[in-house]
C-alpha atoms as a PDB file:
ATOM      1  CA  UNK A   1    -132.859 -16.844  85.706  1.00  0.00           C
ATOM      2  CA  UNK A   2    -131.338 -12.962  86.446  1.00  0.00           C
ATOM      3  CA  UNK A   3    -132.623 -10.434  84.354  1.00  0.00           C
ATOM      4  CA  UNK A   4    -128.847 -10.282  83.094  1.00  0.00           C
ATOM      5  CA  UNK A   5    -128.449 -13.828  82.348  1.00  0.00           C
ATOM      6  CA  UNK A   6    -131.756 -13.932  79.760  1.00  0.00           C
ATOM      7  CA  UNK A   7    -130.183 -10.392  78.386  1.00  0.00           C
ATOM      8  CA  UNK A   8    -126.768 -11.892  77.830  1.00  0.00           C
ATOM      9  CA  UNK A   9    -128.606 -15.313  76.336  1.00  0.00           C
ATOM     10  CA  UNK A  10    -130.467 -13.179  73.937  1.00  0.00           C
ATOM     11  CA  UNK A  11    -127.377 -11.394  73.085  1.00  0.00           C
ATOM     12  CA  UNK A  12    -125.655 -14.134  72.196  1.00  0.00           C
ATOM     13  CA  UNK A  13    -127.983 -15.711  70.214  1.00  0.00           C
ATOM     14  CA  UNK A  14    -128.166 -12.347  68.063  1.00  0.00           C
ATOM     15  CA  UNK A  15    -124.542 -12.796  67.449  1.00  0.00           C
ATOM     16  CA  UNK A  16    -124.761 -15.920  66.490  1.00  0.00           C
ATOM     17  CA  UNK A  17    -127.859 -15.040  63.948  1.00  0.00           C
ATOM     18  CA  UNK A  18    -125.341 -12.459  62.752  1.00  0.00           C
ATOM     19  CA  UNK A  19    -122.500 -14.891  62.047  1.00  0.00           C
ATOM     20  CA  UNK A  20    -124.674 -17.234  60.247  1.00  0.00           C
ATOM     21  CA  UNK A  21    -125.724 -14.211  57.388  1.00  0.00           C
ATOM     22  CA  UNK A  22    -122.020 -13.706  57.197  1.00  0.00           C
ATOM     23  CA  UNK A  23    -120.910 -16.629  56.326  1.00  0.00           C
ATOM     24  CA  UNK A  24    -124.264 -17.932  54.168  1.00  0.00           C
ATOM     25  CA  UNK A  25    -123.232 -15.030  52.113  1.00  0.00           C
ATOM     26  CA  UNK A  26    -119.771 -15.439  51.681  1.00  0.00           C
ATOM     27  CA  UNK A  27    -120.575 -19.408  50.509  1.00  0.00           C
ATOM     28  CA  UNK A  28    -123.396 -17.684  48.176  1.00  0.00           C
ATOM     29  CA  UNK A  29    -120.720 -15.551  46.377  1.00  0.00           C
ATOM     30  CA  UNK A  30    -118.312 -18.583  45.483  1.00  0.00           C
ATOM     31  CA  UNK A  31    -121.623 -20.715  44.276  1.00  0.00           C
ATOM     32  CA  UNK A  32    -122.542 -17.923  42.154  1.00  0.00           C
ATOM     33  CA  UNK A  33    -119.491 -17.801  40.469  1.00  0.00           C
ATOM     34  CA  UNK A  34    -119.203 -21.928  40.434  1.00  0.00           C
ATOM     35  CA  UNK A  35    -122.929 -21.554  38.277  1.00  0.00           C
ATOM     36  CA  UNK A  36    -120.823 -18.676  36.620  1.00  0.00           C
ATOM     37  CA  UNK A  37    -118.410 -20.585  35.285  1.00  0.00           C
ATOM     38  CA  UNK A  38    -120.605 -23.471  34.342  1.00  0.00           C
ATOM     39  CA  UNK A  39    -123.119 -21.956  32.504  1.00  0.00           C
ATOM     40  CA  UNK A  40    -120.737 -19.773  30.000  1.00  0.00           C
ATOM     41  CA  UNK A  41    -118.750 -23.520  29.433  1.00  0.00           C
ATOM     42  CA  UNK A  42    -122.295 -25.449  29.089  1.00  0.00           C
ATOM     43  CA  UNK A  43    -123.659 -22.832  26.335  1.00  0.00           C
ATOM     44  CA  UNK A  44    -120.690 -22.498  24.233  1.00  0.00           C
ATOM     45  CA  UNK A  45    -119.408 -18.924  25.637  1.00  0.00           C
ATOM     46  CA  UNK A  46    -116.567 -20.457  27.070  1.00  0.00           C
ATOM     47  CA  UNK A  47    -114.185 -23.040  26.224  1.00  0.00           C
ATOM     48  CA  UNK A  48    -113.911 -25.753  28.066  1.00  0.00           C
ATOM     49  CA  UNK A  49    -110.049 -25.579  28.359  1.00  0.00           C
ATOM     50  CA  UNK A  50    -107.489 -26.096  31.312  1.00  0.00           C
ATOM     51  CA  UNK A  51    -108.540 -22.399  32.569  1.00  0.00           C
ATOM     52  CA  UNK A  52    -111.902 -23.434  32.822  1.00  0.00           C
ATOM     53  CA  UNK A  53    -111.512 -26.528  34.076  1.00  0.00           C
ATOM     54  CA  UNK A  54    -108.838 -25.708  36.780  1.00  0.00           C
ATOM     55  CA  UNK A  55    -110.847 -22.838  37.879  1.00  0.00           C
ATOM     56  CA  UNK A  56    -114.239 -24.527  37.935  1.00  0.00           C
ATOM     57  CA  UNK A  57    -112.131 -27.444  40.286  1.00  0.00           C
ATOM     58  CA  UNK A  58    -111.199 -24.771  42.210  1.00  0.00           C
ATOM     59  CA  UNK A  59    -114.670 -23.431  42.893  1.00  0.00           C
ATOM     60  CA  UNK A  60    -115.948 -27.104  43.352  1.00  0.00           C
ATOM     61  CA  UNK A  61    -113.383 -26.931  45.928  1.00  0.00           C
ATOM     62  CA  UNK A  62    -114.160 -23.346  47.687  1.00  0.00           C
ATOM     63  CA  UNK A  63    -118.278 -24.249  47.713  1.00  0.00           C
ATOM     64  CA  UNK A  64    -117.689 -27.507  49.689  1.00  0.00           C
ATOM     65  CA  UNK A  65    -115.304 -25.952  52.276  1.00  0.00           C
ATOM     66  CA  UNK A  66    -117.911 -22.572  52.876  1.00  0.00           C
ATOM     67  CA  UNK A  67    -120.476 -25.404  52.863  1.00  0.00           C
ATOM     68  CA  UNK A  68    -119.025 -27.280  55.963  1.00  0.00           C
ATOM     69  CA  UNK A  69    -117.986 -23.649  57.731  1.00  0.00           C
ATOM     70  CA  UNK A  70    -122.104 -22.827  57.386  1.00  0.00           C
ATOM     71  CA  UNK A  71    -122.719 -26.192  58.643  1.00  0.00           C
ATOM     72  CA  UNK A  72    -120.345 -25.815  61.355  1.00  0.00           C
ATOM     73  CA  UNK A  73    -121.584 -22.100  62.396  1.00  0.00           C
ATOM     74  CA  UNK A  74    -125.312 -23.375  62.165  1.00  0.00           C
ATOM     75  CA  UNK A  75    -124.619 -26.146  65.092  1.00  0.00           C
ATOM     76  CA  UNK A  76    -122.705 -23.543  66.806  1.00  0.00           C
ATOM     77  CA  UNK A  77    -126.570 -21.342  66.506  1.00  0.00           C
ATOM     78  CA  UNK A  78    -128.346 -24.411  67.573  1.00  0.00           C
ATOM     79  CA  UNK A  79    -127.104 -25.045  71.099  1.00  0.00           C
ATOM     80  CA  UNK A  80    -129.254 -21.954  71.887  1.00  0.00           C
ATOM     81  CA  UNK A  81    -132.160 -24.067  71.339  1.00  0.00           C
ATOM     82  CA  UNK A  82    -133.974 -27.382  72.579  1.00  0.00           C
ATOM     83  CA  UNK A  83    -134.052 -29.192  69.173  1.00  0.00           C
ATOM     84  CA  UNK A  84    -131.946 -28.628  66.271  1.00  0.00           C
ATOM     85  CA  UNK A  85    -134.192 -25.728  64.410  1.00  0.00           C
ATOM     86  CA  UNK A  86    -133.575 -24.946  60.688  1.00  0.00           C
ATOM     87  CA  UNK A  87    -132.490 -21.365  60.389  1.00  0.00           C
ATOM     88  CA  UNK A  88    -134.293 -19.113  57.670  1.00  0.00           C
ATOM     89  CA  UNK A  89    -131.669 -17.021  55.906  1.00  0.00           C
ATOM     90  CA  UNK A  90    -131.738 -14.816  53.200  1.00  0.00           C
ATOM     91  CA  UNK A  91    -135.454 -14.785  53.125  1.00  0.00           C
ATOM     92  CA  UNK A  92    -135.870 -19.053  52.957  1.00  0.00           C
ATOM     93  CA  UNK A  93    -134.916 -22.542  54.491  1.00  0.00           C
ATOM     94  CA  UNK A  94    -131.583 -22.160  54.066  1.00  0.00           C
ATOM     95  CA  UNK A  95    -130.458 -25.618  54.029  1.00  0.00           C
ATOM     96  CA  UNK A  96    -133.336 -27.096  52.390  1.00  0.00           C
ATOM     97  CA  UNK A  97    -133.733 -24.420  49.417  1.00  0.00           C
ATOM     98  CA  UNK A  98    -130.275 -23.452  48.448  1.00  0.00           C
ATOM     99  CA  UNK A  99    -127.915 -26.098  50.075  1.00  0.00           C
ATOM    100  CA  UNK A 100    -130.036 -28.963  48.656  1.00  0.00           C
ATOM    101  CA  UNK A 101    -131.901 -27.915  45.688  1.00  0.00           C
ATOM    102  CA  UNK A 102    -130.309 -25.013  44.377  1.00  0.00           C
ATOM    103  CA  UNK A 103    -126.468 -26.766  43.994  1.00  0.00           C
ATOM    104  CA  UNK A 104    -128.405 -29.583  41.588  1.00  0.00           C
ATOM    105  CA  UNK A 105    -127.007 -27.245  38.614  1.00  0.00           C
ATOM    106  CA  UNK A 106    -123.372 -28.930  39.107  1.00  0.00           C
ATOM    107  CA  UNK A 107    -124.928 -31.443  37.352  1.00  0.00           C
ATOM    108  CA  UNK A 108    -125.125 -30.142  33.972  1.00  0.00           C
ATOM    109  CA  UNK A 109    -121.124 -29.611  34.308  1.00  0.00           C
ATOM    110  CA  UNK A 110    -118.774 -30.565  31.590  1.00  0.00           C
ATOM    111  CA  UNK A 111    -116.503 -32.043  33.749  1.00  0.00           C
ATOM    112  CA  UNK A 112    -118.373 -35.083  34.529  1.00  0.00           C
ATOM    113  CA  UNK A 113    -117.688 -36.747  31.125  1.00  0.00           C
ATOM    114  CA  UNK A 114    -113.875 -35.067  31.092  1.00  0.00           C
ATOM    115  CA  UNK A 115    -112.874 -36.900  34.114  1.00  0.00           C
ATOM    116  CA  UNK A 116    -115.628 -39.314  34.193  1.00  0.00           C
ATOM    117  CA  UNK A 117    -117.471 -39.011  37.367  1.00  0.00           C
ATOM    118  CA  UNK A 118    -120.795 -38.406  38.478  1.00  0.00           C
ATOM    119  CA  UNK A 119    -122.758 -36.011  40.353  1.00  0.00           C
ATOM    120  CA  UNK A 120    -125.843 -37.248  42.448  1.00  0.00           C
ATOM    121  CA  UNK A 121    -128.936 -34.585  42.887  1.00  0.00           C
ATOM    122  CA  UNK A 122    -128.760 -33.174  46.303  1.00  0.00           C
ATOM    123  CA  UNK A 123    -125.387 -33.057  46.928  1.00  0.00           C
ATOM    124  CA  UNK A 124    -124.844 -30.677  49.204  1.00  0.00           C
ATOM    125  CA  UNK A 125    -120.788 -31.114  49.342  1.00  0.00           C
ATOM    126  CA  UNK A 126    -119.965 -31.877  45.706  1.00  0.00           C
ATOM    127  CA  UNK A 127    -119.017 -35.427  46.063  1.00  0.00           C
ATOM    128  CA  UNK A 128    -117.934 -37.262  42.936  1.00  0.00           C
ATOM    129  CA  UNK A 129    -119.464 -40.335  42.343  1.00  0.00           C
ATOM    130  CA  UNK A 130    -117.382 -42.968  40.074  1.00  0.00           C
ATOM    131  CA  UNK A 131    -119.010 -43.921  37.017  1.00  0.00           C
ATOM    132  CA  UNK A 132    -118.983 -46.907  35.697  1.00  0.00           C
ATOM    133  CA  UNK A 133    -117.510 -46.542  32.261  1.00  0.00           C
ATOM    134  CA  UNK A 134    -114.588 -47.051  31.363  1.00  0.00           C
ATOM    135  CA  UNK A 135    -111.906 -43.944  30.322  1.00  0.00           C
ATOM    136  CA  UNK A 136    -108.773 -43.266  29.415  1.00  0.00           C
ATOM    137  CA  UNK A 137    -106.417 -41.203  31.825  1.00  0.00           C
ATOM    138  CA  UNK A 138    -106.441 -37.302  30.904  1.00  0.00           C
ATOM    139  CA  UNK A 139    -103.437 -35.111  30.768  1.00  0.00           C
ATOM    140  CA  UNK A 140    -103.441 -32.521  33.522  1.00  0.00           C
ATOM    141  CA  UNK A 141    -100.849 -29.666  34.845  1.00  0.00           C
ATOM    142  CA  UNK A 142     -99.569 -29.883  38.902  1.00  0.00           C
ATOM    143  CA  UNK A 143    -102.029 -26.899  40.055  1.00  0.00           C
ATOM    144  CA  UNK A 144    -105.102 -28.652  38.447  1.00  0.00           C
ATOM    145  CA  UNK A 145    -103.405 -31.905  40.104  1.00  0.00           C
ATOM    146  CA  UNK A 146    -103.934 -30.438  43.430  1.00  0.00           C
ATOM    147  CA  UNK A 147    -107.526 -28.988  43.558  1.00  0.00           C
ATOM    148  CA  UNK A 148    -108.785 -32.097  41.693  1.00  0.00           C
ATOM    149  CA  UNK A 149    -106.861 -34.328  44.857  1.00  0.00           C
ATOM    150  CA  UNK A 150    -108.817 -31.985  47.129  1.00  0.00           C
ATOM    151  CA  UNK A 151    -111.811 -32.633  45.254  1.00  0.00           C
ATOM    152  CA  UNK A 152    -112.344 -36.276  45.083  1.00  0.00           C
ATOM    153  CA  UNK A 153    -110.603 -37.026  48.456  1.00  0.00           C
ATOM    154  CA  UNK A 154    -112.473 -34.900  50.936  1.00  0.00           C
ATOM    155  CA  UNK A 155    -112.175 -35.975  55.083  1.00  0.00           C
ATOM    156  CA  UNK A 156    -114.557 -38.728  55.559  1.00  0.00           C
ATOM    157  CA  UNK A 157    -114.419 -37.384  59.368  1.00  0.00           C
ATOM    158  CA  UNK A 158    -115.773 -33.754  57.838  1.00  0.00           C
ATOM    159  CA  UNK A 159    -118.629 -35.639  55.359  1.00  0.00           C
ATOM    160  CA  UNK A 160    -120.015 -37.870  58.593  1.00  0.00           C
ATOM    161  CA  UNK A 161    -120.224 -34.773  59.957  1.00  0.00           C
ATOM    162  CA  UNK A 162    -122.215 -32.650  58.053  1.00  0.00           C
ATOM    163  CA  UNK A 163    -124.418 -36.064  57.142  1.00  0.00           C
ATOM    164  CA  UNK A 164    -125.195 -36.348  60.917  1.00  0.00           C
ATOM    165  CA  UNK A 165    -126.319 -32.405  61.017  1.00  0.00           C
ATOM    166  CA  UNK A 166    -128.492 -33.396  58.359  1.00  0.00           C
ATOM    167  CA  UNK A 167    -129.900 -36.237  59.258  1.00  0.00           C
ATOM    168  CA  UNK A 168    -130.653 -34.428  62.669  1.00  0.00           C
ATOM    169  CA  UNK A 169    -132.479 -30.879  60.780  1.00  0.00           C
ATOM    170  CA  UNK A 170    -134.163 -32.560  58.166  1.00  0.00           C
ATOM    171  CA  UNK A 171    -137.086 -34.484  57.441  1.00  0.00           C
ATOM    172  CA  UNK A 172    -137.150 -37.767  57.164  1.00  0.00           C
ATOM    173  CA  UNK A 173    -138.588 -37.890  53.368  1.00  0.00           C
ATOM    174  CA  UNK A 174    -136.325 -34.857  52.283  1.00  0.00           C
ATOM    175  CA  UNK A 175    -132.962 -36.390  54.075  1.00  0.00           C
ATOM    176  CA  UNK A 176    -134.243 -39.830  52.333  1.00  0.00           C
ATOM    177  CA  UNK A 177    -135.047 -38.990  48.590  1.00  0.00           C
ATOM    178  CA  UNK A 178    -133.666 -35.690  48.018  1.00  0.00           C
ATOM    179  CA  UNK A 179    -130.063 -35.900  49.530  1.00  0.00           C
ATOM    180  CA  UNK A 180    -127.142 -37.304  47.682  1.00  0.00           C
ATOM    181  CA  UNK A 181    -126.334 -40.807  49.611  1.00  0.00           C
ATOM    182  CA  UNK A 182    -123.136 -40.759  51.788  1.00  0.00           C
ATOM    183  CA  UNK A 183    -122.836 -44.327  52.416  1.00  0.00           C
ATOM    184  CA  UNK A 184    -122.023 -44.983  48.554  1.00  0.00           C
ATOM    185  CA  UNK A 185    -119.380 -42.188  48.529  1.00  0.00           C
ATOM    186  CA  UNK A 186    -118.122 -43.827  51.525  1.00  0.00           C
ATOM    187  CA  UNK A 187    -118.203 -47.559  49.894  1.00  0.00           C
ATOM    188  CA  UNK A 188    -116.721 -46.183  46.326  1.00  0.00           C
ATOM    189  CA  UNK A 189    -115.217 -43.127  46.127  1.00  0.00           C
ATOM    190  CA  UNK A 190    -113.801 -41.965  42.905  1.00  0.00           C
ATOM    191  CA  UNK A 191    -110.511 -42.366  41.747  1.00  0.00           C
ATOM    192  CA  UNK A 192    -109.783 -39.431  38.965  1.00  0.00           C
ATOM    193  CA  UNK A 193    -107.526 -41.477  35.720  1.00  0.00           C
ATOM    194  CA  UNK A 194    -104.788 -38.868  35.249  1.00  0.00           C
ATOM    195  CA  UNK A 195    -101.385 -37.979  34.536  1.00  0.00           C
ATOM    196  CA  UNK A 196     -99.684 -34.538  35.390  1.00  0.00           C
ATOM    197  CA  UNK A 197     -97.429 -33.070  32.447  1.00  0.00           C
ATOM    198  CA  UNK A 198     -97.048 -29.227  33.051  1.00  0.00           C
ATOM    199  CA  UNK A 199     -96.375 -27.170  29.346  1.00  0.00           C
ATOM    200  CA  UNK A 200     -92.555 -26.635  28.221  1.00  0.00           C
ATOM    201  CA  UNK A 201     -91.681 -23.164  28.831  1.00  0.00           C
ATOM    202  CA  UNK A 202     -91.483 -21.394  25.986  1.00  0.00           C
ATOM    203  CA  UNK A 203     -87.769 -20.238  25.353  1.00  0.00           C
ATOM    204  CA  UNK A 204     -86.677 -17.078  24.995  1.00  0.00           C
ATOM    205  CA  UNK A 205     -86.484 -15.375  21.660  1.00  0.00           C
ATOM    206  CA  UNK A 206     -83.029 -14.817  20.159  1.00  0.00           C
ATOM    207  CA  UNK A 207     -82.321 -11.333  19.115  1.00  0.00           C
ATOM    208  CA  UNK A 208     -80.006 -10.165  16.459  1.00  0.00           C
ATOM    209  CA  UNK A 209     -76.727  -8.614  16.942  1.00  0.00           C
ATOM    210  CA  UNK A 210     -75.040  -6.176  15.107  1.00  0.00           C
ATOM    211  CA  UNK A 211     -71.350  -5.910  15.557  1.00  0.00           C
ATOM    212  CA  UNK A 212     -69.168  -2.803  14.588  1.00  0.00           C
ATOM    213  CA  UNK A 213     -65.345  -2.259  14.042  1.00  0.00           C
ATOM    214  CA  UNK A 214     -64.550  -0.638  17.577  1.00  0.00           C
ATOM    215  CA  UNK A 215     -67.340  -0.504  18.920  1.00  0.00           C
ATOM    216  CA  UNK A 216     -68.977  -2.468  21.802  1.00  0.00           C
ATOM    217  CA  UNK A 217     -71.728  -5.180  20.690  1.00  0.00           C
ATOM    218  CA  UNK A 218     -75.213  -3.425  20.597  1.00  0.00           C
ATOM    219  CA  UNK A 219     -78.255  -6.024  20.907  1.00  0.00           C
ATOM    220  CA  UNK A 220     -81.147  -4.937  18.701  1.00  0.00           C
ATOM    221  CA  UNK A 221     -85.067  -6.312  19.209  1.00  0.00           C
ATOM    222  CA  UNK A 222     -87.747  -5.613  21.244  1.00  0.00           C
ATOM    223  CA  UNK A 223     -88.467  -6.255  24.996  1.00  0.00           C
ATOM    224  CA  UNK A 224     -91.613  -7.655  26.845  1.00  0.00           C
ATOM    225  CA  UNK A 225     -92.089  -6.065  29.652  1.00  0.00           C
ATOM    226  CA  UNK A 226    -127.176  -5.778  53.202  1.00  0.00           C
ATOM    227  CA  UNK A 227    -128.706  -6.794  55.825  1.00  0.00           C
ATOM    228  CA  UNK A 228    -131.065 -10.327  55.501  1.00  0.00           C
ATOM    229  CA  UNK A 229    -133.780 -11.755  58.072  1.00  0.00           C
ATOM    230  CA  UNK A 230    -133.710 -14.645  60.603  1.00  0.00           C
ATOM    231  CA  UNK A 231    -136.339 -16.251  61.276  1.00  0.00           C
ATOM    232  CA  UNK A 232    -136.841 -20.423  62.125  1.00  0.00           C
ATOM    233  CA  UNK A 233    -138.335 -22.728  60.077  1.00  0.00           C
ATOM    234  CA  UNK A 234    -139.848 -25.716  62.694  1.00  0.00           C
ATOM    235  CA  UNK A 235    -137.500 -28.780  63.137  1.00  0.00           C
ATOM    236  CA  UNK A 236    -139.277 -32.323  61.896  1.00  0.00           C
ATOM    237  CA  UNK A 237    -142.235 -33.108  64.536  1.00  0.00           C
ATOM    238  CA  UNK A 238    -142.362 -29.746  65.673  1.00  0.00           C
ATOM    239  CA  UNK A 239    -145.979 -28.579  65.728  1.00  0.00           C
END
């Protein structure tokens, strides 16, 4: 190999390295607000109202989808390499440390018993799980009706996927015990009990008007106007 070709190699990997801090950032900024949002519902600071609920959908929604662009960018950085190495980002195993352990705090979500699902631990792309009690359908408006169709139906091409990178990366006992199981999701998925019934619009207010002999009608009222580290962390087997 050219002097040239190993310089453009190395290059490329660096690029790659580069790409994969980009977007492990951008994915930790929406789970930071997801836990955000979560927290302030879980200890009373917020109330667990359509807002909350339709933007805490909404984040479920925006953490899976940076999930499976990491996932996608870190098999990308692989192909550089003879076995499929975990990258260290941000200072740790990436996918073990934050994609695996760290999401576990979905669970404590109020949204479980609302639409009466389940989360399982190590569920790296927010799958719903149905539960098996019973529950009566919930009243929800159109835009919550579309991130919560998003949420529970996600491309079974796109989840066998990112199951297969895992499987690949991980661990045997880790991929085994600590990773949310896909063929369940795949067997059962969850069906969210709803019906869609936006508000009434609230109608204008009447104003008065005052009327005078010659005079044109007058109407009276008011008007509303860093930088992070790579490094690799060795792929199962690897001494």
């Amino acid at each position: 190999m050219t002097t040239s070709a190993i310089y453009y190699q190395k290059s490329a990997v660096v690029q790659e390295e580069f790409k994969l801090i980009e977007v492990a950032t951008l994915r930790e900024m929406e789970v930071e607000r997801l836990q955000k949002v979560v927290r302030e519902v879980k200890e009373l600071r917020r109330e667990c109202d359509d807002s909350a609920i339709l933007e805490t959908v909404t984040l479920f929604n925006k953490v899976r989808d940076a999930t499976v662009d990491l996932i996608r960018s870190i098999s990308v950085w692989q192909e550089s390499f003879t076995s499929p190495i975990r990258p260290r980002i941000l200072d740790c195993d990436y996918i073990i440390d934050r994609m695996i352990y760290h999401i576990d705090f979905i669970n404590s979500t109020k949204l479980k018993r609302v639409f009466n699902f389940q989360f399982y631990r190590g569920n790296v792309l927010l799958l719903p799980y149905p539960n098996p009690k019973s529950a009566e359908p919930v009243r929800i408006t159109s835009a919550l009706a579309v991130e919560l169709k998003k949420f529970a139906a996600p491309p079974e091409e796109t989840a066998i996927f990112c199951y297969q990178f895992l499987i690949n990366c991980l661990p045997d006992d880790i991929y085994k015990d600590k990773v949310a199981p896909l063929r369940r999701w795949l067997m059962a998925g969850w069906i969210p009990r709803v019906w869609v019934m936006d508000p009434k619009p609230v109608p204008p207010r009447r104003t008065s008007i005052s009327k005078s002999k010659g005079n044109a009608s007058t109407p009276t009222g008011s008007r509303r106007s860093s930088m992070a580290r790579i490094d690799v962390a060795p792929a199962p087997g690897t001494p």
